[in-house]
PDB file of N, CA and C in Angstrom:
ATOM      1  N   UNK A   1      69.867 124.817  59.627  1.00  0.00           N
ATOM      2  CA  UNK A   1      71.246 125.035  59.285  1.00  0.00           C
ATOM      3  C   UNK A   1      71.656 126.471  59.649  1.00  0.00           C
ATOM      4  N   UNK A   2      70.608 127.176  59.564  1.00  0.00           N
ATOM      5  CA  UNK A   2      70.980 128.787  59.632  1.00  0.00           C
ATOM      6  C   UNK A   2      71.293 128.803  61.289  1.00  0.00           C
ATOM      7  N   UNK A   3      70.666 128.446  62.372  1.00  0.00           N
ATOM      8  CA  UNK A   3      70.751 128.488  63.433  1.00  0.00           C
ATOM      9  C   UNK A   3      72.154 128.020  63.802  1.00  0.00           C
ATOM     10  N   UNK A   4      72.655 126.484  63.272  1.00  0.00           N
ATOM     11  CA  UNK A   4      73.777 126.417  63.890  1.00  0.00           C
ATOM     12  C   UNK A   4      74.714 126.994  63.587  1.00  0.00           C
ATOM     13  N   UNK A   5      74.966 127.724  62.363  1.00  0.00           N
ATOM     14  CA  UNK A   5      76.072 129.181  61.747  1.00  0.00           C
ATOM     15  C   UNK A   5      75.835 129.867  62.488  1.00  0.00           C
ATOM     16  N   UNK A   6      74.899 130.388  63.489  1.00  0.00           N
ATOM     17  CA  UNK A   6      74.816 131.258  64.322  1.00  0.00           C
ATOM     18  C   UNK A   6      75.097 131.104  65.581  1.00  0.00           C
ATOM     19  N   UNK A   7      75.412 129.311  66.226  1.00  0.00           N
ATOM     20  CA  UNK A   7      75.544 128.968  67.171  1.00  0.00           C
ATOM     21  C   UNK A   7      77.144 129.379  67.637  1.00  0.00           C
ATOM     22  N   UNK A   8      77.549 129.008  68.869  1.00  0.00           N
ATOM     23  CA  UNK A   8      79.143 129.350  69.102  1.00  0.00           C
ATOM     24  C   UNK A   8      79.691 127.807  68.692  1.00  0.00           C
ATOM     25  N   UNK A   9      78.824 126.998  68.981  1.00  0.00           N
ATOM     26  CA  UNK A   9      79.354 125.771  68.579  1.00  0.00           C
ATOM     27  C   UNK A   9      79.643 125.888  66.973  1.00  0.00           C
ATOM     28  N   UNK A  10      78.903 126.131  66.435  1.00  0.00           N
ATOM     29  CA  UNK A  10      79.527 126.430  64.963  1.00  0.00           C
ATOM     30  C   UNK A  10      80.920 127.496  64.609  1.00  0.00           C
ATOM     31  N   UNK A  11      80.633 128.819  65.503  1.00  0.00           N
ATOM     32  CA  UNK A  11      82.420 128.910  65.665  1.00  0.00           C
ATOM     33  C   UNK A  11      83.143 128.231  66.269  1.00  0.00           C
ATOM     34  N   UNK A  12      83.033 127.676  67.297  1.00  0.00           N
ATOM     35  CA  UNK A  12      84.481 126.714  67.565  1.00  0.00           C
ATOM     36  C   UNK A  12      84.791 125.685  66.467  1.00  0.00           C
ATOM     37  N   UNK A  13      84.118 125.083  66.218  1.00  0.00           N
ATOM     38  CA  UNK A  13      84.413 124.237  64.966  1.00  0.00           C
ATOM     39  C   UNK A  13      84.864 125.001  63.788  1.00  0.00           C
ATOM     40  N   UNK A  14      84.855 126.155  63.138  1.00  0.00           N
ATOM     41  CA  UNK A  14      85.345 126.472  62.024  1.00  0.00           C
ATOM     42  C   UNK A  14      86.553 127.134  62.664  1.00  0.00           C
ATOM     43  N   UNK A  15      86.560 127.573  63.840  1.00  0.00           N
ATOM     44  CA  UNK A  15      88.039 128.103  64.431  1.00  0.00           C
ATOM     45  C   UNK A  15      89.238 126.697  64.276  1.00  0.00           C
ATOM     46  N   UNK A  16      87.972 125.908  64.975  1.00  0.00           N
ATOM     47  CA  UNK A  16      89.461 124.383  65.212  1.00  0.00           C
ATOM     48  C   UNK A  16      89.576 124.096  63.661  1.00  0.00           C
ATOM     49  N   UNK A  17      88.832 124.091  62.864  1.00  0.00           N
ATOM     50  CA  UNK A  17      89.061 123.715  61.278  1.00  0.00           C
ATOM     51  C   UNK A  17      89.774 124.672  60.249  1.00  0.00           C
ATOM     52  N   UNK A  18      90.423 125.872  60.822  1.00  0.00           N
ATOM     53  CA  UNK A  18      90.942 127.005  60.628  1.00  0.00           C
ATOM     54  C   UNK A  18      92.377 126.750  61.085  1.00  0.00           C
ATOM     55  N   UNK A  19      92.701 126.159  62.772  1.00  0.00           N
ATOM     56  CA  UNK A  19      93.663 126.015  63.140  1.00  0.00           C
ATOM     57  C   UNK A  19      94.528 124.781  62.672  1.00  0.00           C
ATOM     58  N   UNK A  20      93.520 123.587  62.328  1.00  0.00           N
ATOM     59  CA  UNK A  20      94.409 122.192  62.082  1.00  0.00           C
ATOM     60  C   UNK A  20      94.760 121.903  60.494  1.00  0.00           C
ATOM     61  N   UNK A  21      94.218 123.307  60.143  1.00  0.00           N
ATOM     62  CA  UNK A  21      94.539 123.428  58.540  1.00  0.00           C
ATOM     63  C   UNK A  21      95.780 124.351  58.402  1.00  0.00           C
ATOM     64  N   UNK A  22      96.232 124.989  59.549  1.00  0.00           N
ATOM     65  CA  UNK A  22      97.660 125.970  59.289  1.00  0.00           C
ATOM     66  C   UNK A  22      98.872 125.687  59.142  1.00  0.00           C
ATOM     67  N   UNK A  23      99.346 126.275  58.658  1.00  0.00           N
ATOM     68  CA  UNK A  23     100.622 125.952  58.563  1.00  0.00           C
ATOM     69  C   UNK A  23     101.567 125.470  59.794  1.00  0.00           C
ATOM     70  N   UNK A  24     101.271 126.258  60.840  1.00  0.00           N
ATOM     71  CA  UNK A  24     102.107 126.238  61.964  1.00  0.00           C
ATOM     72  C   UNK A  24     101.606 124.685  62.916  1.00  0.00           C
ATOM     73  N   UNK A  25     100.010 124.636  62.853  1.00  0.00           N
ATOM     74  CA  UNK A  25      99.908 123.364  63.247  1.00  0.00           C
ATOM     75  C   UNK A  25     100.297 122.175  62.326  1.00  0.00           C
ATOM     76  N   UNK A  26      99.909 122.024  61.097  1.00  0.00           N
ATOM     77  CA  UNK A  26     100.935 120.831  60.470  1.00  0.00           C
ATOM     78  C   UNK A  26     102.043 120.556  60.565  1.00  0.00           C
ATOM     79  N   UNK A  27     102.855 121.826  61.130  1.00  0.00           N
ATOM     80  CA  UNK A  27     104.411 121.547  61.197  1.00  0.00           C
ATOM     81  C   UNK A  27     104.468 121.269  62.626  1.00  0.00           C
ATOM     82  N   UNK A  28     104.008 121.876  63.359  1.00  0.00           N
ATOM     83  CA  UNK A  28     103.719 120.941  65.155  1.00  0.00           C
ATOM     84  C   UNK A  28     103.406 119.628  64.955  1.00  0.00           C
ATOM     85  N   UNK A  29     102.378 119.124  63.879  1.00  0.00           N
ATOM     86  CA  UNK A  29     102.021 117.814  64.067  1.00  0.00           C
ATOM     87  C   UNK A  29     103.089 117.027  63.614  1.00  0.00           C
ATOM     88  N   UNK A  30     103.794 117.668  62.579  1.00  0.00           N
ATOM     89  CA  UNK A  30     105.378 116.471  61.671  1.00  0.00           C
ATOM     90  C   UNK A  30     106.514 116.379  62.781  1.00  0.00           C
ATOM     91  N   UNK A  31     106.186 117.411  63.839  1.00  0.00           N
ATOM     92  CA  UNK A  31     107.133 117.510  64.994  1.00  0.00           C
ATOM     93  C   UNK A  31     106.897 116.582  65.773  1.00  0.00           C
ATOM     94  N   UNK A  32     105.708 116.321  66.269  1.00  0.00           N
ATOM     95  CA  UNK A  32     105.586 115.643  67.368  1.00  0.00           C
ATOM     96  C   UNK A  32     105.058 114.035  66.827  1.00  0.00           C
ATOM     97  N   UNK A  33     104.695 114.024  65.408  1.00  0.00           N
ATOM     98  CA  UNK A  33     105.102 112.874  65.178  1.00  0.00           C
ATOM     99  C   UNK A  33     106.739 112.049  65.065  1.00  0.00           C
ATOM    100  N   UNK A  34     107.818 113.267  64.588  1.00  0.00           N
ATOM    101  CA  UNK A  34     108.797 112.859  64.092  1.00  0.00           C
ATOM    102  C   UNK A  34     109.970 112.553  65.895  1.00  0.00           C
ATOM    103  N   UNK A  35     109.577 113.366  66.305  1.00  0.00           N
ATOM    104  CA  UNK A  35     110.238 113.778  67.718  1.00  0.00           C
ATOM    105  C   UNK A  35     109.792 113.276  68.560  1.00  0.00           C
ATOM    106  N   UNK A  36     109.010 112.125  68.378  1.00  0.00           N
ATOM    107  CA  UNK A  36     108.153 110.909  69.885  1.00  0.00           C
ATOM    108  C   UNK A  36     109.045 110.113  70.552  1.00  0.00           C
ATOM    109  N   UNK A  37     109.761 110.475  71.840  1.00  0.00           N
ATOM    110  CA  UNK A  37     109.984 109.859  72.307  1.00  0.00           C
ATOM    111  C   UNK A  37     109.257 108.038  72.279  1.00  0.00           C
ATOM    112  N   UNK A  38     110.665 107.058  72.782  1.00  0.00           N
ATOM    113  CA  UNK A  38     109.635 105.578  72.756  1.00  0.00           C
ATOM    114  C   UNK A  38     107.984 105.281  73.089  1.00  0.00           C
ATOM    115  N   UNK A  39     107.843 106.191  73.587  1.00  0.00           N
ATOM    116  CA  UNK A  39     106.350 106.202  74.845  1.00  0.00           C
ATOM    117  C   UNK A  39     105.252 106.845  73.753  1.00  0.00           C
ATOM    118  N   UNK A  40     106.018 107.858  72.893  1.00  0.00           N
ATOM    119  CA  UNK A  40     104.848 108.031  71.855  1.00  0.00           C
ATOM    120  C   UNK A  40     104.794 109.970  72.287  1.00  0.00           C
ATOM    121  N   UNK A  41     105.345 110.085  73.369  1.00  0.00           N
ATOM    122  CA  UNK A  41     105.055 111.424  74.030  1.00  0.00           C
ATOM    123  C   UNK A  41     105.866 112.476  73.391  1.00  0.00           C
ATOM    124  N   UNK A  42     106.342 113.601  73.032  1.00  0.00           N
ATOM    125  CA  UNK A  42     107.503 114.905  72.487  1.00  0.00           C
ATOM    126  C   UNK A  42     107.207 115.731  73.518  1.00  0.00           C
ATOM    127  N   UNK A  43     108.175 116.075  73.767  1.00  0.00           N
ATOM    128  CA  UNK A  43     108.291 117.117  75.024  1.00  0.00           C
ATOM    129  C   UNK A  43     108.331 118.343  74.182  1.00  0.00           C
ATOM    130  N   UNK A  44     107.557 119.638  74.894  1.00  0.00           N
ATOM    131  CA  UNK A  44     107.116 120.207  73.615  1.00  0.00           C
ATOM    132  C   UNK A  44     108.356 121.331  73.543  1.00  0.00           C
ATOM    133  N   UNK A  45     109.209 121.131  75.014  1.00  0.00           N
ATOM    134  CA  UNK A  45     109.785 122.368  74.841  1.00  0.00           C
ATOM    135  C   UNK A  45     110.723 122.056  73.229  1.00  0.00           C
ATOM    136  N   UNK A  46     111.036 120.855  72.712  1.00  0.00           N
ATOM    137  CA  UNK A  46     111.675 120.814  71.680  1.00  0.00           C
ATOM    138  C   UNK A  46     111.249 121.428  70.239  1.00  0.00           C
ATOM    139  N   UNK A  47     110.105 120.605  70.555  1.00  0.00           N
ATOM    140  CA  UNK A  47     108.728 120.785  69.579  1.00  0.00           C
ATOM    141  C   UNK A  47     109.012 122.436  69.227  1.00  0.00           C
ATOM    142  N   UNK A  48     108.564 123.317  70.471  1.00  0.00           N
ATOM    143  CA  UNK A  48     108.448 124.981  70.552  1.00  0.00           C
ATOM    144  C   UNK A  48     109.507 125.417  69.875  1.00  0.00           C
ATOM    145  N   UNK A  49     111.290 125.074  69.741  1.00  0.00           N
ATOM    146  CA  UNK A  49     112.554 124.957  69.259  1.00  0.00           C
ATOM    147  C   UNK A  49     112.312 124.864  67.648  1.00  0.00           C
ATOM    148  N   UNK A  50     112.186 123.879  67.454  1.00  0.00           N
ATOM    149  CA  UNK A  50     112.100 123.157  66.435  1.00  0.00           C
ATOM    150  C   UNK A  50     111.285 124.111  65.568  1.00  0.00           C
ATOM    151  N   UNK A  51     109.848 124.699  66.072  1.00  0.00           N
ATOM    152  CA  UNK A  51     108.693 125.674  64.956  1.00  0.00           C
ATOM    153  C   UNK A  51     109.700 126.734  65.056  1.00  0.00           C
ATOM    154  N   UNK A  52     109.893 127.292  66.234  1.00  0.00           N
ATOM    155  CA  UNK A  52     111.188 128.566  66.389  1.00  0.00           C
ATOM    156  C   UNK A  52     111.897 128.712  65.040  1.00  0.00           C
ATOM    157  N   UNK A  53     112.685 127.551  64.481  1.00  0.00           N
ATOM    158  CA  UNK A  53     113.736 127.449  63.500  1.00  0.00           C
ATOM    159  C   UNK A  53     113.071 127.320  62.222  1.00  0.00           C
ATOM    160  N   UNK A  54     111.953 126.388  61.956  1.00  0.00           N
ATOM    161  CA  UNK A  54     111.429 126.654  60.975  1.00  0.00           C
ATOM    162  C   UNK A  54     110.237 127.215  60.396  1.00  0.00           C
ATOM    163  N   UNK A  55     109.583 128.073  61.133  1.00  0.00           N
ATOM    164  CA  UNK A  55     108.417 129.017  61.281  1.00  0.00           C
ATOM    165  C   UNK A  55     108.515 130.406  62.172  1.00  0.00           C
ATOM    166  N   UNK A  56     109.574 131.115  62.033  1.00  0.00           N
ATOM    167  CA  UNK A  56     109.901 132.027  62.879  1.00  0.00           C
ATOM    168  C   UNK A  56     109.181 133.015  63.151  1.00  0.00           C
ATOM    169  N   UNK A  57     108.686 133.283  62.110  1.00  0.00           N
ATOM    170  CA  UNK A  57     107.332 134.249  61.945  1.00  0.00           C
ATOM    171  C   UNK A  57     106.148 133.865  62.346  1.00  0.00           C
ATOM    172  N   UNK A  58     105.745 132.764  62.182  1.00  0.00           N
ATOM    173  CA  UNK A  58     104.251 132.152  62.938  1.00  0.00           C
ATOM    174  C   UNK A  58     104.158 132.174  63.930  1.00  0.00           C
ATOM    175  N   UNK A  59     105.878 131.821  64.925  1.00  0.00           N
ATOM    176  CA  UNK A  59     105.868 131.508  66.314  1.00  0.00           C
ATOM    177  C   UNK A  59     105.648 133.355  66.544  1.00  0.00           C
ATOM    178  N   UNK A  60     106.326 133.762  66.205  1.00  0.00           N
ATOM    179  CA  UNK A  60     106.769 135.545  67.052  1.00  0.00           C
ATOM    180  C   UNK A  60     105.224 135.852  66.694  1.00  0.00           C
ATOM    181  N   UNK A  61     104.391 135.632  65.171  1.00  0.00           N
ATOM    182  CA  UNK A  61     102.770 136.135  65.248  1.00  0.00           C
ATOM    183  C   UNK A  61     101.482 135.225  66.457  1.00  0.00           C
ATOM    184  N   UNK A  62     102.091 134.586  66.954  1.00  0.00           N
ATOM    185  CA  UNK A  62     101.110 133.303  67.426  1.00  0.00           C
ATOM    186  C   UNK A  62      99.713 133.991  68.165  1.00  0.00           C
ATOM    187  N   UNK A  63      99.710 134.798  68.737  1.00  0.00           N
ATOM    188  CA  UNK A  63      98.676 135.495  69.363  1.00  0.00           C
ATOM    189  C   UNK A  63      98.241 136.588  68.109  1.00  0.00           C
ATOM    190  N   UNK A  64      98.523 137.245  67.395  1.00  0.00           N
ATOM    191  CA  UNK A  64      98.225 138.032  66.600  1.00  0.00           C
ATOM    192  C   UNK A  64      97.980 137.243  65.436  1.00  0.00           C
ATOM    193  N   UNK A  65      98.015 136.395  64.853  1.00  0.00           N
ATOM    194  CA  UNK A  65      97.929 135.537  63.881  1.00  0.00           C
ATOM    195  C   UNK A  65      96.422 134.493  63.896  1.00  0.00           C
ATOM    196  N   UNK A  66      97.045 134.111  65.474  1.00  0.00           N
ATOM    197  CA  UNK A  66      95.974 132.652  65.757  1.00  0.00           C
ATOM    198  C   UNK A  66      95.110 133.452  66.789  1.00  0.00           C
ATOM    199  N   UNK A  67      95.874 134.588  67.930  1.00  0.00           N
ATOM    200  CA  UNK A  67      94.436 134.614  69.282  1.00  0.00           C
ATOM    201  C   UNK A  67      94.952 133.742  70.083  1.00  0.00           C
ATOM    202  N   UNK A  68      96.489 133.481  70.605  1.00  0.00           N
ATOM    203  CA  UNK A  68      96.540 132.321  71.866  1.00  0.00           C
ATOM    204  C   UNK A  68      98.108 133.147  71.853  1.00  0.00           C
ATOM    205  N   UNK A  69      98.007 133.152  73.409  1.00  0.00           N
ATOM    206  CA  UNK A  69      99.694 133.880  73.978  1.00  0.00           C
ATOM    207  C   UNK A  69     100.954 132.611  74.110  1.00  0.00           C
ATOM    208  N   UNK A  70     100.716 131.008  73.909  1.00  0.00           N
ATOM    209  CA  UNK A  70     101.325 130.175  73.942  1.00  0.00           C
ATOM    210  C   UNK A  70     100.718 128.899  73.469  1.00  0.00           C
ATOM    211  N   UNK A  71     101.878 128.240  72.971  1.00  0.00           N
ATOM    212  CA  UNK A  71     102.067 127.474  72.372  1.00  0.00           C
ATOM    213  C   UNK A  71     100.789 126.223  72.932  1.00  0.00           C
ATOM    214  N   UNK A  72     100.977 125.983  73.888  1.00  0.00           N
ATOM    215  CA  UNK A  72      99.722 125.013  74.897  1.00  0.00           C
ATOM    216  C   UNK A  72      98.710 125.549  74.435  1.00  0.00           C
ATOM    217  N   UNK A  73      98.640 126.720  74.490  1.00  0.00           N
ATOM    218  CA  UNK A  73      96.964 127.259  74.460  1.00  0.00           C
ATOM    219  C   UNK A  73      96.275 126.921  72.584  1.00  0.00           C
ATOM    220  N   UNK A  74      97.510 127.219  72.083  1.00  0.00           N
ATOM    221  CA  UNK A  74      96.877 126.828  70.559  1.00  0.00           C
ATOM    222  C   UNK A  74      96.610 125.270  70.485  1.00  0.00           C
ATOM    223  N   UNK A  75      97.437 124.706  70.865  1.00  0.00           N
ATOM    224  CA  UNK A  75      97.889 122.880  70.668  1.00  0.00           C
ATOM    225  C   UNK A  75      96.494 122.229  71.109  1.00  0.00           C
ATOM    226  N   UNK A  76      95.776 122.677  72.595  1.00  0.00           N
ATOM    227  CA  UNK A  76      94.159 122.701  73.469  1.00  0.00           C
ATOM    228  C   UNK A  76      93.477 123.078  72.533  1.00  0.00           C
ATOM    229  N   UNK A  77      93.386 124.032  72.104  1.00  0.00           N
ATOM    230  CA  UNK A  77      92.263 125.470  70.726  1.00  0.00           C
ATOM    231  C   UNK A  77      92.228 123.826  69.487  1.00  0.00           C
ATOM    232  N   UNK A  78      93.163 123.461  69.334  1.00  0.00           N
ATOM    233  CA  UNK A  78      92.814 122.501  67.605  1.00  0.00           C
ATOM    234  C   UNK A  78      92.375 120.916  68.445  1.00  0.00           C
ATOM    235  N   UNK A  79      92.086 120.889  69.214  1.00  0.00           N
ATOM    236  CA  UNK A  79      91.741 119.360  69.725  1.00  0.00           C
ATOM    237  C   UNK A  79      91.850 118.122  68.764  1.00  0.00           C
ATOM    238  N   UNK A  80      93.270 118.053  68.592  1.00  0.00           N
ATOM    239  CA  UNK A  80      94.242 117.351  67.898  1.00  0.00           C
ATOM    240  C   UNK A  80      95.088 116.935  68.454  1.00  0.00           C
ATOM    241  N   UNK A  81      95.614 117.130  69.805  1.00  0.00           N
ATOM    242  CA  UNK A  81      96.187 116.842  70.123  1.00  0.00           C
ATOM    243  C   UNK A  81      96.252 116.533  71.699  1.00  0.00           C
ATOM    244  N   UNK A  82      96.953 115.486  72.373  1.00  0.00           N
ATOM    245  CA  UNK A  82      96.989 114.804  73.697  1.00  0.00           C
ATOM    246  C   UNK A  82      98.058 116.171  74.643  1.00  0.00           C
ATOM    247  N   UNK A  83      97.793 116.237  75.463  1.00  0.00           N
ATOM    248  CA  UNK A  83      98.819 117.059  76.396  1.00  0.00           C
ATOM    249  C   UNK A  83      98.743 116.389  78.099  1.00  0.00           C
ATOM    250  N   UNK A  84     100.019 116.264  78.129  1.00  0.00           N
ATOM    251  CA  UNK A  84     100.639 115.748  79.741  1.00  0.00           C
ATOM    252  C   UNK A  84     102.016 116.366  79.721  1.00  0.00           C
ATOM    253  N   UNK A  85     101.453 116.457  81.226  1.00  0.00           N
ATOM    254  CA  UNK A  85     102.042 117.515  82.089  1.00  0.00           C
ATOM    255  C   UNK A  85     102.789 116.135  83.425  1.00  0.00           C
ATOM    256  N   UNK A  86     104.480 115.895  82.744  1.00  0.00           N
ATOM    257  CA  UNK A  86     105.426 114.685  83.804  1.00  0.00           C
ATOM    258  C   UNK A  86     106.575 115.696  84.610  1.00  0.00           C
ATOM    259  N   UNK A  87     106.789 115.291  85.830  1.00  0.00           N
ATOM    260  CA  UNK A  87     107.172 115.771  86.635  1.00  0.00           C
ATOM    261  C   UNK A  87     109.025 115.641  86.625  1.00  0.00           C
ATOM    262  N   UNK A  88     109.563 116.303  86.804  1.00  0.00           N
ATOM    263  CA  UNK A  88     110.965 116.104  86.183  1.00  0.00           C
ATOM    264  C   UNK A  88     112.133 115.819  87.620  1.00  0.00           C
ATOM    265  N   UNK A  89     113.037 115.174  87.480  1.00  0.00           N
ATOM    266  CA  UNK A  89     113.792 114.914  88.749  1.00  0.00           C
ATOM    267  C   UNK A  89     114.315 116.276  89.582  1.00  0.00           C
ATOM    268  N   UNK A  90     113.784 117.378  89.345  1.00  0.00           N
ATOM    269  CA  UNK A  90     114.696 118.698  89.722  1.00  0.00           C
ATOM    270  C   UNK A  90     113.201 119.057  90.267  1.00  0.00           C
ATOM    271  N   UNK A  91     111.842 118.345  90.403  1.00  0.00           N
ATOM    272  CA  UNK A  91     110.632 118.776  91.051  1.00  0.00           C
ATOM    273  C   UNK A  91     110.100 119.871  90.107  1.00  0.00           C
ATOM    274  N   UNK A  92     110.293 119.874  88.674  1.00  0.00           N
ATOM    275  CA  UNK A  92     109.783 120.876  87.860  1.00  0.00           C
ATOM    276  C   UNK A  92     108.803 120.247  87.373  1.00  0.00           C
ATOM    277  N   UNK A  93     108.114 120.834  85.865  1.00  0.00           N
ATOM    278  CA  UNK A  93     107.294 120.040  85.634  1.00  0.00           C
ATOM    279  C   UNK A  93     107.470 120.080  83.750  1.00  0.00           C
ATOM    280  N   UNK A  94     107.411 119.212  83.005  1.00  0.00           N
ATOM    281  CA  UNK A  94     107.682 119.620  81.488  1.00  0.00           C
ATOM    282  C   UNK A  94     106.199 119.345  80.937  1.00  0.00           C
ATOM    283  N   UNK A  95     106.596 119.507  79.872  1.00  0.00           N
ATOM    284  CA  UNK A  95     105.262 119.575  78.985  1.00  0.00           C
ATOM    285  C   UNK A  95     105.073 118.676  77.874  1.00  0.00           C
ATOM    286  N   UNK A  96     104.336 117.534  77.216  1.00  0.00           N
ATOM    287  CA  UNK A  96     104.671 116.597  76.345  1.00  0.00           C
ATOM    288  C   UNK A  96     103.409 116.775  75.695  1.00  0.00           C
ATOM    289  N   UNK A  97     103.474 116.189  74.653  1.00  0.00           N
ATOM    290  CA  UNK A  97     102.436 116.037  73.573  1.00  0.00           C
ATOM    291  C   UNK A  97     102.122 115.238  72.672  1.00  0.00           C
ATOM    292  N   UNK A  98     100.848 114.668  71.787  1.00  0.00           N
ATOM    293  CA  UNK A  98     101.423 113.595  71.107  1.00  0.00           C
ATOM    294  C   UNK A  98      99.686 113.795  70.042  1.00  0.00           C
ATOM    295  N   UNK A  99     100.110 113.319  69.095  1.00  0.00           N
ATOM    296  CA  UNK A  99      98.822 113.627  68.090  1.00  0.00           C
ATOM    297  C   UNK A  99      97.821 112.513  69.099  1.00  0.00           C
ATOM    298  N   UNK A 100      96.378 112.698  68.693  1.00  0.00           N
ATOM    299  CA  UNK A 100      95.378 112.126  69.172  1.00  0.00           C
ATOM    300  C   UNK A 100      95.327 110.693  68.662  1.00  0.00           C
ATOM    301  N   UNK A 101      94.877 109.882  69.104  1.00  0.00           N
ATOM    302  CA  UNK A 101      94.865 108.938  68.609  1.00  0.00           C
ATOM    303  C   UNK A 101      93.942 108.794  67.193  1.00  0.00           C
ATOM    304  N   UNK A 102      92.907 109.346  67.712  1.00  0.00           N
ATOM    305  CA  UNK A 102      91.849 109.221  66.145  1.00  0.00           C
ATOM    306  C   UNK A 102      92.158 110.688  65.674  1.00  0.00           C
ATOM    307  N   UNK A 103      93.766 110.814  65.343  1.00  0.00           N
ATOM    308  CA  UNK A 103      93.662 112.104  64.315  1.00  0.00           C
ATOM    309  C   UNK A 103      94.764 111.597  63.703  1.00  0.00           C
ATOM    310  N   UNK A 104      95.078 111.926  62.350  1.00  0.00           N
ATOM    311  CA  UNK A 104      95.483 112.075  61.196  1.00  0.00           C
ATOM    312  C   UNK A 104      95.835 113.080  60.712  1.00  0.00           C
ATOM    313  N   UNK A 105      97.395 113.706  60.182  1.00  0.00           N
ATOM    314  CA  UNK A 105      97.355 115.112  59.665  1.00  0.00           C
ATOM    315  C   UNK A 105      97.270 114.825  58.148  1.00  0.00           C
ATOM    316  N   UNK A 106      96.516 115.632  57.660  1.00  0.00           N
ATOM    317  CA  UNK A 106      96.359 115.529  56.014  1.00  0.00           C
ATOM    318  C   UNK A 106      97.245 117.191  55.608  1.00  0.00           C
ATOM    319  N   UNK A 107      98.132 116.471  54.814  1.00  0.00           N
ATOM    320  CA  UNK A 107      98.420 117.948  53.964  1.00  0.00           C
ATOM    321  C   UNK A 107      98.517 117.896  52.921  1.00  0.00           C
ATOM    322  N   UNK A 108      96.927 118.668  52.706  1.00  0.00           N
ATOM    323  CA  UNK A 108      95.730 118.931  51.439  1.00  0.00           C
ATOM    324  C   UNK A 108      96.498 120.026  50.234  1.00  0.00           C
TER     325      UNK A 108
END
């Protein structure tokens, strides 16, 4: 047991169990459950809007708080969540998201 507290695999896991317990990710997850397009997908730029208005402070701390310069990079960090990347009629590209299938948000 002592070895794997010392492993990195044992920090990533208490990092991701750190992140899917925050505040800012539970309220991403009520987002992108509540905000699913038919397909199941939230485009996150809304999602990003949406924490903006009601977490203003988490979003402006997100790198100083969590350790990630954007929003993607935290959403990847809690492996909780699905990310695709659909191509938009103007040849851009947006960003969508959608809880995992075998995840569940609990707010403990």
């Amino acid at each position: 047991m002592a070895e794997f507290w010392r492993s990195e695999e044992a920090n990533v896991q208490l990092k991701q169990a750190l992140l899917r317990g925050s505040r800012l990710v539970l309220l991403l997850g009520d987002i992108v459950e509540q905000m699913a397009r038919s397909d199941g997908w939230t485009l996150m730029n809304i999602a990003g809007q949406l924490l903006k208005q009601h977490a203003p402070e988490e979003v402006a701390a997100l790198k100083e708080r969590y350790g990630y310069k954007s929003l993607k990079s935290l959403i990847q960090a809690t492996g909780i969540f699905d990310i695709h990347e659909e191509p938009t009629d103007k040849g851009g590209i947006r960003l969508l998201s959608r809880l995992s299938s075998d995840w569940k948000l609990s707010h403990s």
